[in-house]
Structures are given as structure tokens and as C-alpha cells.
N, C-alpha and C. Protein backbone atom coordinates (compact mmCIF):
# COMPACT_ATOMS: atom_id res chain seq x y z
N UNK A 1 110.91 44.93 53.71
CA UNK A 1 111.75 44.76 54.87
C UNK A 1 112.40 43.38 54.84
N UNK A 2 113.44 43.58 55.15
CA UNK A 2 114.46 42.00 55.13
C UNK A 2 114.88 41.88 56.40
N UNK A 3 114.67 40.65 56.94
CA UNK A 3 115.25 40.10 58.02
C UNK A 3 116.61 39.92 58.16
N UNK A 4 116.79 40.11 59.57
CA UNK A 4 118.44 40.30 59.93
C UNK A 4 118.73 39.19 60.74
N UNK A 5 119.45 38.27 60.57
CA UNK A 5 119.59 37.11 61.56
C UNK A 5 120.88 37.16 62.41
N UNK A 6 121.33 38.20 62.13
CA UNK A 6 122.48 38.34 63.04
C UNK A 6 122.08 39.55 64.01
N UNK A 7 121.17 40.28 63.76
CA UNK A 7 120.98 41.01 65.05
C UNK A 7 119.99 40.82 66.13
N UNK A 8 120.18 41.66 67.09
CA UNK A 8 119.86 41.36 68.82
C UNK A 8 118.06 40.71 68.33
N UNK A 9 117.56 40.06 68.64
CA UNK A 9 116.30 39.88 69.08
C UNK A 9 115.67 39.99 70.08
N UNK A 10 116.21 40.94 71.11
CA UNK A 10 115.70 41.88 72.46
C UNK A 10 114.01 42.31 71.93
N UNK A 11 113.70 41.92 72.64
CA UNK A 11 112.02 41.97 72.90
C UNK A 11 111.78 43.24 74.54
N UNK A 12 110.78 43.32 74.69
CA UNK A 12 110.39 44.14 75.44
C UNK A 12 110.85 44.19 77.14
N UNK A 13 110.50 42.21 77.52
CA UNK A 13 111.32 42.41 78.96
C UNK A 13 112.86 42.43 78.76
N UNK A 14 113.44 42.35 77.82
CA UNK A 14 114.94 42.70 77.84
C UNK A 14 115.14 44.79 78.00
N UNK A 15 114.07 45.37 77.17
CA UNK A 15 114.11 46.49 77.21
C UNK A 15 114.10 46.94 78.65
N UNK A 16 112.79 46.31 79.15
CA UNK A 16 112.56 46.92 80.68
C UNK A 16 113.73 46.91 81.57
N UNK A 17 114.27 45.77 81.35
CA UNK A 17 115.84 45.39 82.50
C UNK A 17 116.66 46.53 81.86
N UNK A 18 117.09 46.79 80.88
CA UNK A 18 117.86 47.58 80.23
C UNK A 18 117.38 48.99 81.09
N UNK A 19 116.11 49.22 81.09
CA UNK A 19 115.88 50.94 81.77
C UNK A 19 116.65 50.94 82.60
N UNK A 20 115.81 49.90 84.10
CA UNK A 20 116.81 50.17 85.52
C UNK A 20 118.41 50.27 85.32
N UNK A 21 119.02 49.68 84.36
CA UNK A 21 120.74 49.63 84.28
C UNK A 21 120.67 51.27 83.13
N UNK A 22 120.02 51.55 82.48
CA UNK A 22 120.33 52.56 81.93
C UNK A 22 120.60 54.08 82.64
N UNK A 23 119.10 53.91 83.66
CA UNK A 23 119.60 55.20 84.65
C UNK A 23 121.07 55.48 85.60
N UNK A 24 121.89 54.55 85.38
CA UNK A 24 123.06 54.31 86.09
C UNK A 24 123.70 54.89 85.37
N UNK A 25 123.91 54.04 84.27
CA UNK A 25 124.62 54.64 83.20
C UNK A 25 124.45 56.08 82.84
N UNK A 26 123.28 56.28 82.21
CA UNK A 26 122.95 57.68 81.88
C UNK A 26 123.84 59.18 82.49
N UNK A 27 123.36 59.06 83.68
CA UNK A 27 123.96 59.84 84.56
C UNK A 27 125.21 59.80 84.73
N UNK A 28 125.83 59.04 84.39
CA UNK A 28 127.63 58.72 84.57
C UNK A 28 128.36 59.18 83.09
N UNK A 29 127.19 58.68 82.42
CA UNK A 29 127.75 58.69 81.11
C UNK A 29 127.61 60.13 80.42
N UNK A 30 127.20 60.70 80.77
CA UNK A 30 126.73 62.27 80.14
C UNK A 30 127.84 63.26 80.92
N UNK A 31 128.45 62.88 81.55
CA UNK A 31 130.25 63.48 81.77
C UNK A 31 129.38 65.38 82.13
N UNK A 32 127.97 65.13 83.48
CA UNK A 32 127.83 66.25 84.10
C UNK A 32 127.84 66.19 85.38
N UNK A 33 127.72 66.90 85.89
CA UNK A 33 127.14 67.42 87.37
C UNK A 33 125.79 66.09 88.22
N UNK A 34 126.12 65.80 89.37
CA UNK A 34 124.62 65.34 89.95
C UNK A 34 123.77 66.18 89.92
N UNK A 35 123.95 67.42 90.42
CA UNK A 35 122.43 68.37 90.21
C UNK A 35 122.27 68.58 88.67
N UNK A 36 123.17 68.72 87.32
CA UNK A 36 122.40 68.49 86.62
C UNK A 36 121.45 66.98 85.72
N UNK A 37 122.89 66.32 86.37
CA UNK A 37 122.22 64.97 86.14
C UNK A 37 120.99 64.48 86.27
N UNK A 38 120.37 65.31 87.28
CA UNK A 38 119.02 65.09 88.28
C UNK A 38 117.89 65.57 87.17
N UNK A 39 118.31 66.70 86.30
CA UNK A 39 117.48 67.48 85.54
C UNK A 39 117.02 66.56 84.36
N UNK A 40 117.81 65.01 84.22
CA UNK A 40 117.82 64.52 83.06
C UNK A 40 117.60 62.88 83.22
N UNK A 41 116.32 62.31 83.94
CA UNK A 41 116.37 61.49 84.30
C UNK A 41 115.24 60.53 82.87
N UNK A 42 115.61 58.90 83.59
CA UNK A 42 115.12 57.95 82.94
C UNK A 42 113.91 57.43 83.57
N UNK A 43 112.56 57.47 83.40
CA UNK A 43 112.26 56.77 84.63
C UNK A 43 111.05 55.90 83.45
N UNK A 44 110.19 55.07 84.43
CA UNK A 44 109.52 54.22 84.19
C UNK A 44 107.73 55.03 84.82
N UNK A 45 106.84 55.10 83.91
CA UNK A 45 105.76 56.23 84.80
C UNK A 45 104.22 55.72 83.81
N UNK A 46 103.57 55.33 85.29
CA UNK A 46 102.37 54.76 84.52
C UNK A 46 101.38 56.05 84.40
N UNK A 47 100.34 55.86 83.33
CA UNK A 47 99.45 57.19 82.82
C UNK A 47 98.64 57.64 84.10
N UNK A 48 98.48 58.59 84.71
CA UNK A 48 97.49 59.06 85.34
C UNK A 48 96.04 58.20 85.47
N UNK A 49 95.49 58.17 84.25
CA UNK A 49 94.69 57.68 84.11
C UNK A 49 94.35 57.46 82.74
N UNK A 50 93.33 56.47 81.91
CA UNK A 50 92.95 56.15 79.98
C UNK A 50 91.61 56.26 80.71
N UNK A 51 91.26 57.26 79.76
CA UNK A 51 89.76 57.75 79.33
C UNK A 51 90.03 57.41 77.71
N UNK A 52 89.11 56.02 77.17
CA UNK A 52 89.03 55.80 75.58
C UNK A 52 90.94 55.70 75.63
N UNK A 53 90.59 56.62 74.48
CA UNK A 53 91.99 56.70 73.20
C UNK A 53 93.05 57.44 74.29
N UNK A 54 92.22 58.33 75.25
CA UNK A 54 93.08 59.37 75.98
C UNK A 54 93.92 59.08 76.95
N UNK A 55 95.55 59.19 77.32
CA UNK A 55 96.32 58.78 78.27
C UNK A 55 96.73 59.83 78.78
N UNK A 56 96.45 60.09 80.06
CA UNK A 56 96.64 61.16 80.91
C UNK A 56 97.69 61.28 81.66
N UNK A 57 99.14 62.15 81.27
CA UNK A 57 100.35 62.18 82.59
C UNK A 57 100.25 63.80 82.97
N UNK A 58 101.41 63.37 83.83
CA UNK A 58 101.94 64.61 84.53
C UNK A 58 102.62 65.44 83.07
N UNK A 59 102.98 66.76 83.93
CA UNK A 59 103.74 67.79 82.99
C UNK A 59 104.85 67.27 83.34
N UNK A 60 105.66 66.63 83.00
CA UNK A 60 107.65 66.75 83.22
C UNK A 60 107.90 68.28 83.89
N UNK A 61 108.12 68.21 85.25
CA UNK A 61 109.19 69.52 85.67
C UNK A 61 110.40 69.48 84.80
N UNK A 62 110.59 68.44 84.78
CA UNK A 62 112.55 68.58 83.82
C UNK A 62 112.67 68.26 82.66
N UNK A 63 113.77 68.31 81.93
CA UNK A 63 114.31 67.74 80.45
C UNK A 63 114.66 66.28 81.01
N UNK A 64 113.56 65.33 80.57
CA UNK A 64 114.24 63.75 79.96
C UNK A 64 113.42 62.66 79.77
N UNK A 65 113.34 61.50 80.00
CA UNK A 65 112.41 60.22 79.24
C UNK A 65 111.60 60.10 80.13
N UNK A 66 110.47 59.78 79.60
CA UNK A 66 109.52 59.03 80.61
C UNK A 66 108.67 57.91 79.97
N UNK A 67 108.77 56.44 80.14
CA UNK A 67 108.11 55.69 79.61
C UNK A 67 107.16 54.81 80.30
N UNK A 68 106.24 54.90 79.95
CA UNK A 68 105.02 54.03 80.05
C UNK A 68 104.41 53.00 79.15
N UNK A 69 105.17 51.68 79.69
CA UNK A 69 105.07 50.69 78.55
C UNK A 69 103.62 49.97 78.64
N UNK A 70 102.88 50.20 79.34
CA UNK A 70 101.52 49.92 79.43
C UNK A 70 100.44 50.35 78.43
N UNK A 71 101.00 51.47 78.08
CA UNK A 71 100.39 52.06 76.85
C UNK A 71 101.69 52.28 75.79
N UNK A 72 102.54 51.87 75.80
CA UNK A 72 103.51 51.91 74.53
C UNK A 72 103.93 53.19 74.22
N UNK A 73 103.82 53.92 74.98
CA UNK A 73 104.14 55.46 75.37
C UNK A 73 105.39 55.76 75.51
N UNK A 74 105.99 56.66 74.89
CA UNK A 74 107.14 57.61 75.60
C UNK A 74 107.66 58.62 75.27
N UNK A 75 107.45 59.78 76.28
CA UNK A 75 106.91 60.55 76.80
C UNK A 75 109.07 61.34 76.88
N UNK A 76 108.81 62.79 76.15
CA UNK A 76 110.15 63.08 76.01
C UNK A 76 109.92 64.80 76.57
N UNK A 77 110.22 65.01 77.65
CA UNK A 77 110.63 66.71 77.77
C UNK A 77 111.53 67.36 77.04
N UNK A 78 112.06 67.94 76.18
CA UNK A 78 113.35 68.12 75.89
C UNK A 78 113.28 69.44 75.21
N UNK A 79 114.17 70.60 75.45
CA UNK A 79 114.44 72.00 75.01
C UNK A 79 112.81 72.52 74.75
N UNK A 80 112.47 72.34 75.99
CA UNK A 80 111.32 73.27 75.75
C UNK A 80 109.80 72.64 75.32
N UNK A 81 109.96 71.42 74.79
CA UNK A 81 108.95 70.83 73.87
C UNK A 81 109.01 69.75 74.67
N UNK A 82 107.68 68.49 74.54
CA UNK A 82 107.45 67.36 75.21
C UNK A 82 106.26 66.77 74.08
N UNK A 83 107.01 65.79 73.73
CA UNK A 83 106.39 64.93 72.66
C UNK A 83 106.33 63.46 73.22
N UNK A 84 104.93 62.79 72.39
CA UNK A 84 105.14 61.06 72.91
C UNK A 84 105.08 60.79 71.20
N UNK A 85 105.96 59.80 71.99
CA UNK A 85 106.32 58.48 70.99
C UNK A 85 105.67 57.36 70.62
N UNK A 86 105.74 56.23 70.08
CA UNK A 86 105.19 55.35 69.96
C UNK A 86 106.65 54.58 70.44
N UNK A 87 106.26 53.55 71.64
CA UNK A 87 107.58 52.89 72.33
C UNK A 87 108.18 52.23 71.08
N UNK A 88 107.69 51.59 69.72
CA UNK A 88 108.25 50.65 68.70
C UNK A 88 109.12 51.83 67.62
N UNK A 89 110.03 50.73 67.20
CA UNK A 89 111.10 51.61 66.33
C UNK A 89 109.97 51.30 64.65
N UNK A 90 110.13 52.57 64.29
CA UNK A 90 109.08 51.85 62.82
C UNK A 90 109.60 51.47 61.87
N UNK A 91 110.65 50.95 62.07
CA UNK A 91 111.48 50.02 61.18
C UNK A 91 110.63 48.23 61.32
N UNK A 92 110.75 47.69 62.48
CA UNK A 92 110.36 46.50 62.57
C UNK A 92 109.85 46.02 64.26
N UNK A 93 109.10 47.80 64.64
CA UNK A 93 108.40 47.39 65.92
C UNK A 93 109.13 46.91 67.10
N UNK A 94 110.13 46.89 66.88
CA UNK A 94 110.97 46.41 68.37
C UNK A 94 111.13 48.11 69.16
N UNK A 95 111.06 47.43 70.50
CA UNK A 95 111.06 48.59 71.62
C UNK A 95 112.27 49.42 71.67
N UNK A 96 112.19 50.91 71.47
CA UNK A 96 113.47 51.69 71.59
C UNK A 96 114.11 51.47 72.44
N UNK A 97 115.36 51.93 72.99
CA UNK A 97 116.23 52.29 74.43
C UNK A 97 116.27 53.46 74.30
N UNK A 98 116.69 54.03 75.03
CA UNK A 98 117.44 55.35 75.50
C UNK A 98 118.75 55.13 76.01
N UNK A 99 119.22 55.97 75.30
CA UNK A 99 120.77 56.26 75.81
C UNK A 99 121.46 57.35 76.34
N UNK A 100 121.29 57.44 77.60
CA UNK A 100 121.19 58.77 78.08
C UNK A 100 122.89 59.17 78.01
N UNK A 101 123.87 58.18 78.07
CA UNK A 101 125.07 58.79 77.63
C UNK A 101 124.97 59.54 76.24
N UNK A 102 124.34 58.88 75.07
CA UNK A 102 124.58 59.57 74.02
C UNK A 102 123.41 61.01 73.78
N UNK A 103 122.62 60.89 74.57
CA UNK A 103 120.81 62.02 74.28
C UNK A 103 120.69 61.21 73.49
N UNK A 104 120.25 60.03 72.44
CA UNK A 104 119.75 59.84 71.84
C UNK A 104 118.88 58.03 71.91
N UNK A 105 117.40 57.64 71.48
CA UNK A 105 116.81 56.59 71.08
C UNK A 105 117.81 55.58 70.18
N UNK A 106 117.82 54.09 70.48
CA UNK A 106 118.23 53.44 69.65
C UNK A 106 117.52 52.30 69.64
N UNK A 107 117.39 51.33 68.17
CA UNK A 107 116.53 50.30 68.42
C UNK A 107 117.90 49.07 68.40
N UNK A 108 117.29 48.13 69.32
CA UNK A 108 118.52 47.25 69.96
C UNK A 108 118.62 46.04 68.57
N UNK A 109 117.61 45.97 67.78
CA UNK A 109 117.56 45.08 66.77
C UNK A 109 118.46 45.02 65.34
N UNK A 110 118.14 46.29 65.14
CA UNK A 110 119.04 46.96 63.72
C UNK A 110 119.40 48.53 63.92
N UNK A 111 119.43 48.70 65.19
CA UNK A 111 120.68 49.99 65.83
C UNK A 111 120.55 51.15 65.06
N UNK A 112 119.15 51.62 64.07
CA UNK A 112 118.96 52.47 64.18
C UNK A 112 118.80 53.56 65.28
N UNK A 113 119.14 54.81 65.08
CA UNK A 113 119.42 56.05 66.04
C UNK A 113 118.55 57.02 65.72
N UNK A 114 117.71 57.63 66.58
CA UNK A 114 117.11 58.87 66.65
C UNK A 114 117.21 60.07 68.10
N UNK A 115 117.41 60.96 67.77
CA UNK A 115 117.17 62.28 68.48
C UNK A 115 116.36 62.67 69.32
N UNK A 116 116.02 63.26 70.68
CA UNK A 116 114.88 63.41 71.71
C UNK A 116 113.92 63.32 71.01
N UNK A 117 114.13 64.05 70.20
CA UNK A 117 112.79 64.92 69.27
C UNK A 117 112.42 63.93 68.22
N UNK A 118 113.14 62.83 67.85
CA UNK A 118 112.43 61.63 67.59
C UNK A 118 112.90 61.47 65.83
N UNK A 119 113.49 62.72 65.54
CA UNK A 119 114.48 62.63 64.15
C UNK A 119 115.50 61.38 64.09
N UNK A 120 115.18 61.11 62.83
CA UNK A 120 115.60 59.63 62.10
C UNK A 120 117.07 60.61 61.93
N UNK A 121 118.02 59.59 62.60
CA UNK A 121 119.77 59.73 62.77
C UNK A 121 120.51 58.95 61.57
N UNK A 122 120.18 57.70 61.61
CA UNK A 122 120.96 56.59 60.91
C UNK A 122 120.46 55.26 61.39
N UNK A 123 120.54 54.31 59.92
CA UNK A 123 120.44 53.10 60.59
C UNK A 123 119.75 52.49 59.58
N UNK A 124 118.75 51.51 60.18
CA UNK A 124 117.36 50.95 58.63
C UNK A 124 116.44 51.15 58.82
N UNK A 125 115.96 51.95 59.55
CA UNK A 125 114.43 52.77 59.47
C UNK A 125 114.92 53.47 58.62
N UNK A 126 113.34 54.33 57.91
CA UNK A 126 113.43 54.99 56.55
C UNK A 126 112.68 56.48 57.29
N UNK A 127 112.07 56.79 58.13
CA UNK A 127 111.80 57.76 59.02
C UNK A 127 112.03 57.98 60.49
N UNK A 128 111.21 58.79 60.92
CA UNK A 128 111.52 59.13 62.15
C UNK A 128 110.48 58.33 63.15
N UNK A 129 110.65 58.84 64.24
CA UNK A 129 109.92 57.93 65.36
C UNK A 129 108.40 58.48 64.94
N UNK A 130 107.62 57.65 65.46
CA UNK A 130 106.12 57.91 64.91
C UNK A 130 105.56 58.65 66.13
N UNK A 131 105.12 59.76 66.30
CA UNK A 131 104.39 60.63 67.26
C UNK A 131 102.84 60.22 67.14
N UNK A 132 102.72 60.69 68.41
CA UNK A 132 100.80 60.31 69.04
C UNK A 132 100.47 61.95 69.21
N UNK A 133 99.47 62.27 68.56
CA UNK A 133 98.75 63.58 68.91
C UNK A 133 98.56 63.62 70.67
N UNK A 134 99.24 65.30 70.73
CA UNK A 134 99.60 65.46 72.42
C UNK A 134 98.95 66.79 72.24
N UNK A 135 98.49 66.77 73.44
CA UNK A 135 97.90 68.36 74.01
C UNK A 135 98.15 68.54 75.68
N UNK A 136 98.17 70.15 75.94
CA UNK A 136 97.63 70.35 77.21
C UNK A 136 96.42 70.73 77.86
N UNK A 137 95.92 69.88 78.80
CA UNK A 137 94.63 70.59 78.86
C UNK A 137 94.61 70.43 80.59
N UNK A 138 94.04 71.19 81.14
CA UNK A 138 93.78 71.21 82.72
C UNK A 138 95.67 70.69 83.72
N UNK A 139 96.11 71.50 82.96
CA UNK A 139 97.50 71.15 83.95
C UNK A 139 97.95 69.99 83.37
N UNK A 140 97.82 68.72 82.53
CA UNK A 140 98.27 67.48 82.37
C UNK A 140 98.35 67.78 80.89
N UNK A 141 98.97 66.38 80.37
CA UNK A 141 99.48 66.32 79.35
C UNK A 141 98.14 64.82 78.80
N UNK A 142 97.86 64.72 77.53
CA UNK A 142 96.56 64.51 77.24
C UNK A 142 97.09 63.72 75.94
N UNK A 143 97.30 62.52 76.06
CA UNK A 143 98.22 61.97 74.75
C UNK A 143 96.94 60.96 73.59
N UNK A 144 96.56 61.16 72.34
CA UNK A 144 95.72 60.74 71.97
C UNK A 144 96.18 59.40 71.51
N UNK A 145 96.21 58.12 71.88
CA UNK A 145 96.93 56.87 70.96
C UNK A 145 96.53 56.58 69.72
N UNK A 146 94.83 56.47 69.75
CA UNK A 146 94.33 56.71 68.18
C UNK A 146 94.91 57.58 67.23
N UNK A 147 95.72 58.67 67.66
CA UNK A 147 95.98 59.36 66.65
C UNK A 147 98.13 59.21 66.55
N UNK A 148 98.42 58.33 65.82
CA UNK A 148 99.72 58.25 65.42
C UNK A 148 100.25 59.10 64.24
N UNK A 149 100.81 59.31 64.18
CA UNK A 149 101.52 60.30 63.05
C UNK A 149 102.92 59.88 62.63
N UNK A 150 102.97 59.69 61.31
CA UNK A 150 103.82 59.10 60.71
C UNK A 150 104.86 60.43 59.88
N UNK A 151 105.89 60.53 59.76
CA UNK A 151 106.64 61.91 59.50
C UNK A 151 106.64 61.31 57.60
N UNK A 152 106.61 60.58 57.25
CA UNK A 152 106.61 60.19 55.66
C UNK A 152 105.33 60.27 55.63
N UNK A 153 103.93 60.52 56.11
CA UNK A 153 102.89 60.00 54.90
C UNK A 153 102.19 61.59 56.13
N UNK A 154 102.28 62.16 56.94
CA UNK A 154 101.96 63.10 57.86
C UNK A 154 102.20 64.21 58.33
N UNK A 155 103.52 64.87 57.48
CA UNK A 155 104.69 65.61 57.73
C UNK A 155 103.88 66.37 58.77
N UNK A 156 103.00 67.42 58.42
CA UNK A 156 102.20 68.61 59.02
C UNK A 156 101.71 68.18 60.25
N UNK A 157 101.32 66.75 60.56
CA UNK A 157 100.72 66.27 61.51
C UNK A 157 101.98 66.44 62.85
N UNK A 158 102.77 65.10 62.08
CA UNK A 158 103.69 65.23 62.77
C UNK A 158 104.73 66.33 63.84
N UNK A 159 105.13 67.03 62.40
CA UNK A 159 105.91 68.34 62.97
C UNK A 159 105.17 69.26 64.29
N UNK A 160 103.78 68.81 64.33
CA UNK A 160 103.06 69.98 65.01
C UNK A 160 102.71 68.90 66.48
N UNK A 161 103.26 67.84 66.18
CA UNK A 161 102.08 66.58 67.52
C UNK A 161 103.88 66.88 69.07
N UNK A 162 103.50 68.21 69.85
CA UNK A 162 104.35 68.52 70.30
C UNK A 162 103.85 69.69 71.54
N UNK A 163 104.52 70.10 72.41
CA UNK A 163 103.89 70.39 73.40
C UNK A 163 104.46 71.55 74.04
N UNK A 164 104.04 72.91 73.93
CA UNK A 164 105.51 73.81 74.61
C UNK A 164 105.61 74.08 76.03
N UNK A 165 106.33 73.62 77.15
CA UNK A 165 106.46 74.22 78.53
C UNK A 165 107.06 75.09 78.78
């Protein structure tokens, strides 16, 4: 990995300020409806509760982001499926955004792009976003952090660390 001295060095409280201005955007920028806009929100959502490794949320009623930077979590409804993330881009660990004008993750450092679903778009990451083993169990969503999954060294892991509603 080679250092970039010309790009953003946005760290995490730059990310957080970025959410609140992103949900503005988002919704404006996705050229829909308020009621569907509503279906596709950004929000900020601490875990239910950590038992160990285990981070406990809600089910998403709707398609869109939910991050919990307390545990480095984030948490994606999208076409059916609901996967967590690992909040760092695995290029060089800086905190994703969301861009709800475009549907897609970007890292603010070296502007790599990925997909809800966490597919490597373009940019200087060499994979995709790194998934945390997710399950449902008792109505909630049951996110394991110990267990990360890497799509280059995990494929099978990966492809499957996903959730159907």
C-alpha cells in the first residue's frame, strides 16, 4: 500500500458530520418521491444490546443504511437482503460514507466505490467491503464481530454472511 498525500484525510468525526448533511442530501438527491424517499433512509442506530462478540439490532422495516459506529457496524437492508459491514474501507481503514444520491459506499480518502451489497466498484481497494457473520434469531438481527469475512481470502464465507427479509 502507498500513501496518498494529496487525498482527503477525513477521519471518523468528519464522517459522523458528513451523515447528518448526508440525509438531506440523500433524499433530494435520488430524484424520488418523499414517501419513497422515506423507504430509504440514513440514520445513525446504536446496537440493542453486545453480549461478547454478539451485536444485537432491530430488523430494518425498509431498504437503507444503518450505522452504528460504536461497534464499527453498518448495517445495509437492501433488495431483500441485510448485511453488516465493517464501517473501514479495506483499502486503508478509513470510515466509508454513503451516498444516498448515488446508492452507493465511498471511502473519502482514495474514493474508492462500492455497492449496498458491499461489491468492490472502482478505485484502490483490491476487494470488496469486508462482511461480519449475520444471522436471525428471536426477531433481531445477531451480528457476530469476531467473525469478519474477507471476499479475497473467504469467498464462501462471505457470499453467504447475509440475511433474507
Amino acid at each position: 500500500m502507498s500513501d496518498c498525500t494529496s487525498c482527503d484525510p477525513s477521519g471518523r468525526r468528519d464522517f459522523l458530520r458528513s451523515v447528518t448533511a448526508a440525509l438531506t442530501v440523500a433524499f433530494g438527491s435520488l430524484a424520488i418521491s418523499p414517501r419513497e424517499a422515506a423507504a430509504l433512509p440514513l440514520s445513525l442506530l446504536p446496537a440493542l444490546r453486545r453480549l461478547g462478540d454478539d451485536v444485537i439490532y432491530p430488523v430494518p422495516d425498509v431498504d437503507g443504511v444503518t450505522i452504528d459506529d460504536k461497534n464499527e457496524v453498518i448495517l445495509v437492508r437492501w433488495q431483500a437482503q441485510v448485511y453488516a459491514f465493517n464501517l473501514s474501507c479495506p483499502h486503508q481503514n478509513t470510515a466509508l460514507r454513503w451516498l444516498g444520491k448515488d446508492s452507493r459506499f465511498q471511502c473519502p480518502k482514495h474514493k474508492s466505490k462500492y455497492q449496498p451489497d458491499g461489491t468492490f466498484i472502482t478505485g484502490r481497494a483490491t476487494r470488496n467491503l469486508d462482511r461480519f457473520a449475520i444471522r436471525k434469531q428471536a426477531g433481531k438481527l445477531v451480528v457476530d464481530v469476531a467473525a469478519m469475512y474477507k471476499s479475497d481470502k473467504q469467498a464462501a464465507a462471505w457470499a453467504a454472511a447475509k440475511v433474507a427479509v
